[in-house]
N, C-alpha and C. Protein backbone atom coordinates (compact mmCIF):
# COMPACT_ATOMS: atom_id res chain seq x y z
N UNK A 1 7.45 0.83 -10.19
CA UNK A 1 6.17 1.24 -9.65
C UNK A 1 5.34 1.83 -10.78
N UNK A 2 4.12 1.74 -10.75
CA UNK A 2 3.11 2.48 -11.59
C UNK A 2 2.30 3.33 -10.95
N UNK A 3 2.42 4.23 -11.82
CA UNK A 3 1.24 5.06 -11.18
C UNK A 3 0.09 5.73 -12.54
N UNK A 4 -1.16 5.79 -12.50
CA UNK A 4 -2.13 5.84 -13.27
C UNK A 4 -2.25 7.61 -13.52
N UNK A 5 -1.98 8.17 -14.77
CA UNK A 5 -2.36 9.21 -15.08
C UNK A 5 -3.86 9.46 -15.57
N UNK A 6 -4.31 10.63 -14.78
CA UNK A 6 -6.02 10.70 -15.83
C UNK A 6 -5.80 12.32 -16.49
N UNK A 7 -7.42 12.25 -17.48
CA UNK A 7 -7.41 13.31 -17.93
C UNK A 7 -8.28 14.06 -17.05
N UNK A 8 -8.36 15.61 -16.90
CA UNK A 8 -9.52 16.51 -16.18
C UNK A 8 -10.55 15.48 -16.67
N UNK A 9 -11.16 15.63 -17.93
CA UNK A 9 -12.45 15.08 -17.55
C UNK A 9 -12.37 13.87 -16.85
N UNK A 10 -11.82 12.80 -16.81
CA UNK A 10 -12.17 11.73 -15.98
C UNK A 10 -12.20 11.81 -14.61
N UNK A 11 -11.93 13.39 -14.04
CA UNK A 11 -11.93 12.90 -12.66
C UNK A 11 -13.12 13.61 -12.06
N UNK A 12 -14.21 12.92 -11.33
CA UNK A 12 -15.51 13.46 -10.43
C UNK A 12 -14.53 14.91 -9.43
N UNK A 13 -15.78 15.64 -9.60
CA UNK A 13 -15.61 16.65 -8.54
C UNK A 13 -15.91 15.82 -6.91
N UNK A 14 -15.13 16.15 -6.17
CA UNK A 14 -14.86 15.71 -4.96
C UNK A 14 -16.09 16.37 -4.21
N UNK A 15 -16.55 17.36 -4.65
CA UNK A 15 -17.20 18.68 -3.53
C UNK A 15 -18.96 17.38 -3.94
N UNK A 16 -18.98 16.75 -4.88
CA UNK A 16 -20.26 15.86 -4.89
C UNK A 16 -20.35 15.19 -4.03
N UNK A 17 -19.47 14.57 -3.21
CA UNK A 17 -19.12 13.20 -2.64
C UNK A 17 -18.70 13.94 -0.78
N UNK A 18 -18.48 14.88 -0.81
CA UNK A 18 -17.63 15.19 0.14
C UNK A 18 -18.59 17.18 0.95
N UNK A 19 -19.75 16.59 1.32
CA UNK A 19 -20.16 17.60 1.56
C UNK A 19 -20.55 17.70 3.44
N UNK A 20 -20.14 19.08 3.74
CA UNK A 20 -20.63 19.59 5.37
C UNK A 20 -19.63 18.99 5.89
N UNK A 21 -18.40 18.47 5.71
CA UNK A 21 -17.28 17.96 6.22
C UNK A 21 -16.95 18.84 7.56
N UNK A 22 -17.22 20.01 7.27
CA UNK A 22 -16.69 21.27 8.61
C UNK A 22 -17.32 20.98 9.30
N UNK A 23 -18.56 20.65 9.19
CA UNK A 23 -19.62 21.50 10.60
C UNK A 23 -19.90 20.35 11.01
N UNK A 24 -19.50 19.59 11.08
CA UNK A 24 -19.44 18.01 12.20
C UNK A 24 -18.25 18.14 13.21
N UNK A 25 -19.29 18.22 14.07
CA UNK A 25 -18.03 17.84 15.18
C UNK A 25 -18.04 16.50 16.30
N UNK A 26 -16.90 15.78 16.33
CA UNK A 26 -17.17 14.64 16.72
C UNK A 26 -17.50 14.58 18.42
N UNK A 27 -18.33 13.67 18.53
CA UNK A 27 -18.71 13.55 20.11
C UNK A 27 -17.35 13.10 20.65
N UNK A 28 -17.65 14.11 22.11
CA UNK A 28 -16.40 13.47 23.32
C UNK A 28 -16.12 12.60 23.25
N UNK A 29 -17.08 11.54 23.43
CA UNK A 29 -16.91 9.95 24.31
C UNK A 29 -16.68 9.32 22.89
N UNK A 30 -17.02 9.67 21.62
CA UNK A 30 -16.60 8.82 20.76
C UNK A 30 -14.67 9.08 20.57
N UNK A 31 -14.14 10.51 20.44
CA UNK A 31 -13.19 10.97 20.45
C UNK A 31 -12.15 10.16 21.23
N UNK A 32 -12.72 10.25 22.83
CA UNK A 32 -11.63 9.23 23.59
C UNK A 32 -11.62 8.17 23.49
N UNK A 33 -12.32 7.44 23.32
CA UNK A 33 -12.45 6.19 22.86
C UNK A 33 -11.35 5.74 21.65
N UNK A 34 -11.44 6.80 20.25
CA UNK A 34 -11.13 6.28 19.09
C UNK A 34 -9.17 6.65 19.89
N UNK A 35 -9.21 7.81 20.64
CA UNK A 35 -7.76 8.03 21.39
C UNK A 35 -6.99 6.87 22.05
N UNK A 36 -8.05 6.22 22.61
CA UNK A 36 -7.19 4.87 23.82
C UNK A 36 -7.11 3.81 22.58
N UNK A 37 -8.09 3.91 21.52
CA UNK A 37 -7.66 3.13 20.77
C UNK A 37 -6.43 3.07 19.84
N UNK A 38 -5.90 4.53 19.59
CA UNK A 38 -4.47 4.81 18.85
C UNK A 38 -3.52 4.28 19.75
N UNK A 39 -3.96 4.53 21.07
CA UNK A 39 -2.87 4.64 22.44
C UNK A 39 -2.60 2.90 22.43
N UNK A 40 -3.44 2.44 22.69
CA UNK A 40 -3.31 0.85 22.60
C UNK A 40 -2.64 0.03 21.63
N UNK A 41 -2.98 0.80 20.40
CA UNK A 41 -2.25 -0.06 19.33
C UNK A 41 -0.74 0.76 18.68
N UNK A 42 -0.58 1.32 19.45
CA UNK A 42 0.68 2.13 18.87
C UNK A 42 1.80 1.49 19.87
N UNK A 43 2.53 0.90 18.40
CA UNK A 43 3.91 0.41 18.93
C UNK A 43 5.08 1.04 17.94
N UNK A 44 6.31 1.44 18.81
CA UNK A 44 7.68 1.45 18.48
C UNK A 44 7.83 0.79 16.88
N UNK A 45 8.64 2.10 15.59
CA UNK A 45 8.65 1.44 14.80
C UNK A 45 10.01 0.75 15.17
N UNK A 46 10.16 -0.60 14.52
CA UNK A 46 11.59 -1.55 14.26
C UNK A 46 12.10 -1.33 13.12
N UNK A 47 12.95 -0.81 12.53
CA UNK A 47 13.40 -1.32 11.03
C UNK A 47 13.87 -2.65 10.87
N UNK A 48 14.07 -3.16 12.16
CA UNK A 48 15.25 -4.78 11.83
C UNK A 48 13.69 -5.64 11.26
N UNK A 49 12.53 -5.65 11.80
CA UNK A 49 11.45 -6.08 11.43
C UNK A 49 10.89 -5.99 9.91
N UNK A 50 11.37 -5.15 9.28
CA UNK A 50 11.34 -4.96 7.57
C UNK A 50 12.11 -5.10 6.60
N UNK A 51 11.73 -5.67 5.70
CA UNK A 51 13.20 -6.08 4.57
C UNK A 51 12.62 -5.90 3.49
N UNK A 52 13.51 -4.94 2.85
CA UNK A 52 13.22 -4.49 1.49
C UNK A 52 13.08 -5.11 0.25
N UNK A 53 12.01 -6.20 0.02
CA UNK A 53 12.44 -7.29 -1.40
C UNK A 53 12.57 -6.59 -2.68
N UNK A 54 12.22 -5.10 -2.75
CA UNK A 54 12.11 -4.40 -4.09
C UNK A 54 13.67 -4.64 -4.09
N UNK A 55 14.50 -3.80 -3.31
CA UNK A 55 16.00 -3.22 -3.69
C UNK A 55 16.67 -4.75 -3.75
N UNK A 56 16.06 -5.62 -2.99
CA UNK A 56 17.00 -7.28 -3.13
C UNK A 56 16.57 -8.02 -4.36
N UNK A 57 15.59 -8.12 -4.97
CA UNK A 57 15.19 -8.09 -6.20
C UNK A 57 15.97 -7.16 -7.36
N UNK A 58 16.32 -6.11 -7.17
CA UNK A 58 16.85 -5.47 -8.45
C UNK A 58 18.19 -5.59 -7.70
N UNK A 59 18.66 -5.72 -7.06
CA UNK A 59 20.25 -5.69 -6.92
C UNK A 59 20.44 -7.16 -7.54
N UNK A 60 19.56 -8.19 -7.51
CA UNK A 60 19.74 -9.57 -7.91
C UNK A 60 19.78 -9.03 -9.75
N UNK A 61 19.13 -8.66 -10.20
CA UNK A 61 19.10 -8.26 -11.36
C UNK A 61 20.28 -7.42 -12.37
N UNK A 62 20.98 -6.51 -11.09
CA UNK A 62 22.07 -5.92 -11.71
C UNK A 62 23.06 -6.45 -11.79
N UNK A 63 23.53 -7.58 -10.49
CA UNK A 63 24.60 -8.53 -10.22
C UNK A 63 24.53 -9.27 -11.69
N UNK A 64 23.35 -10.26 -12.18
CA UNK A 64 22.94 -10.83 -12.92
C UNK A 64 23.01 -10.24 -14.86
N UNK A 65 23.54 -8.89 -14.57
CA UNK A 65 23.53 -8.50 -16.07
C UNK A 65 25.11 -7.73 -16.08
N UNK A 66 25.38 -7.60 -14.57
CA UNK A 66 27.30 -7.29 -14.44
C UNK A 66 27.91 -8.26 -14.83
N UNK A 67 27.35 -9.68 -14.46
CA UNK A 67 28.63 -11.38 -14.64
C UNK A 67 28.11 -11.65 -15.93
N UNK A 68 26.79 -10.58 -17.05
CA UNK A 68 26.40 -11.54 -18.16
C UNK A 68 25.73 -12.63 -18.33
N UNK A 69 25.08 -13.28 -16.86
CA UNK A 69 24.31 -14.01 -16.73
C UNK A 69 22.66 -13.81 -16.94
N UNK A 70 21.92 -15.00 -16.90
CA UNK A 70 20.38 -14.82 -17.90
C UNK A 70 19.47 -13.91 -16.25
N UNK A 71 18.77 -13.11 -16.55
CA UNK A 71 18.27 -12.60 -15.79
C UNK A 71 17.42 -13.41 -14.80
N UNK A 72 17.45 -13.54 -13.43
CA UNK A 72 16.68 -14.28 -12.38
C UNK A 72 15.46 -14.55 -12.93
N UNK A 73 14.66 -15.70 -13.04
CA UNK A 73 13.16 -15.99 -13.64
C UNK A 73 12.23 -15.98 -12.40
N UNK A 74 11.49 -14.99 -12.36
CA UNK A 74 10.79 -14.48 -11.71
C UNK A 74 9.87 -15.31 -10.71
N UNK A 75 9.45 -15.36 -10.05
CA UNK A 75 8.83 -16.01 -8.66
C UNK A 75 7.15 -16.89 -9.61
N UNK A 76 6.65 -17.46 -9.90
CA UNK A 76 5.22 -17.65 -10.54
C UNK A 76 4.55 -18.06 -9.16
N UNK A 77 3.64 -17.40 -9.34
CA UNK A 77 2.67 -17.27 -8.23
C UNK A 77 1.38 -18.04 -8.71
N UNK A 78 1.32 -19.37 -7.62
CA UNK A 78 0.48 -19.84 -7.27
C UNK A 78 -1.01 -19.69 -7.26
N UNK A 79 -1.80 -20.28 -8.34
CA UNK A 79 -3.28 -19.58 -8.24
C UNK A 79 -4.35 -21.36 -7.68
N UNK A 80 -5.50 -21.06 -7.21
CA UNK A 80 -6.24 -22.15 -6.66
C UNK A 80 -6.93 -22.49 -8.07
N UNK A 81 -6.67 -23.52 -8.35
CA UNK A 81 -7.79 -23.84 -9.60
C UNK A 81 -9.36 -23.05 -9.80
N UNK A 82 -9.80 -23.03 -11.09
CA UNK A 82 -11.28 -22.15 -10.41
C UNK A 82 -12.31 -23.39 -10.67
N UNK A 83 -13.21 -23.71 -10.15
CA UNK A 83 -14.06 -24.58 -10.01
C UNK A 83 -15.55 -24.09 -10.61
N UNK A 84 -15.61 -24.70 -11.89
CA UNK A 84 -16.95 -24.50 -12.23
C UNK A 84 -18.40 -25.53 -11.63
N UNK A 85 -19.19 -24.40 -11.39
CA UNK A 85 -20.50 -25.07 -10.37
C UNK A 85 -21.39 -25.14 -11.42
């Protein structure tokens, strides 16, 4: 995984971008609304429904450098030609 380090200066003050946040308060009817909408789309998580390709990917990799064999060659991903107009 990567993750991007910055310096202080590169990062904007938030308080520019992000002002009177408190003193809004949201209307009723929008409130229940956005509620039946959580209510509606909220389903039961599954784990059998998810499969981890990171850890099956590097376990392929460790198997692959335990037997001394050449490391798995990686998936190449498919791009659409680009079409000049």
């Amino acid at each position: 995984m990567l993750y991007t380090l910055r310096f202080a200066t590169e990062l904007r003050d938030p308080r520019d971008y992000a002002t009177d946040t408190g003193a809004n308060q949201a209307d009723a009817a929008q409130l229940g609304l956005a509620k039946q909408l959580i209510d509606a789309y909220t389903q039961p998580f599954e784990v059998s429904k998810f499969k981890d390709h990171y850890e099956e990917a590097l376990r392929e990799l460790v198997e692959a450098k335990i037997k001394n064999l050449p490391a798995p060659a990686p998936e190449v991903e498919k791009k659409p030609p680009r079409l000049w107009i």
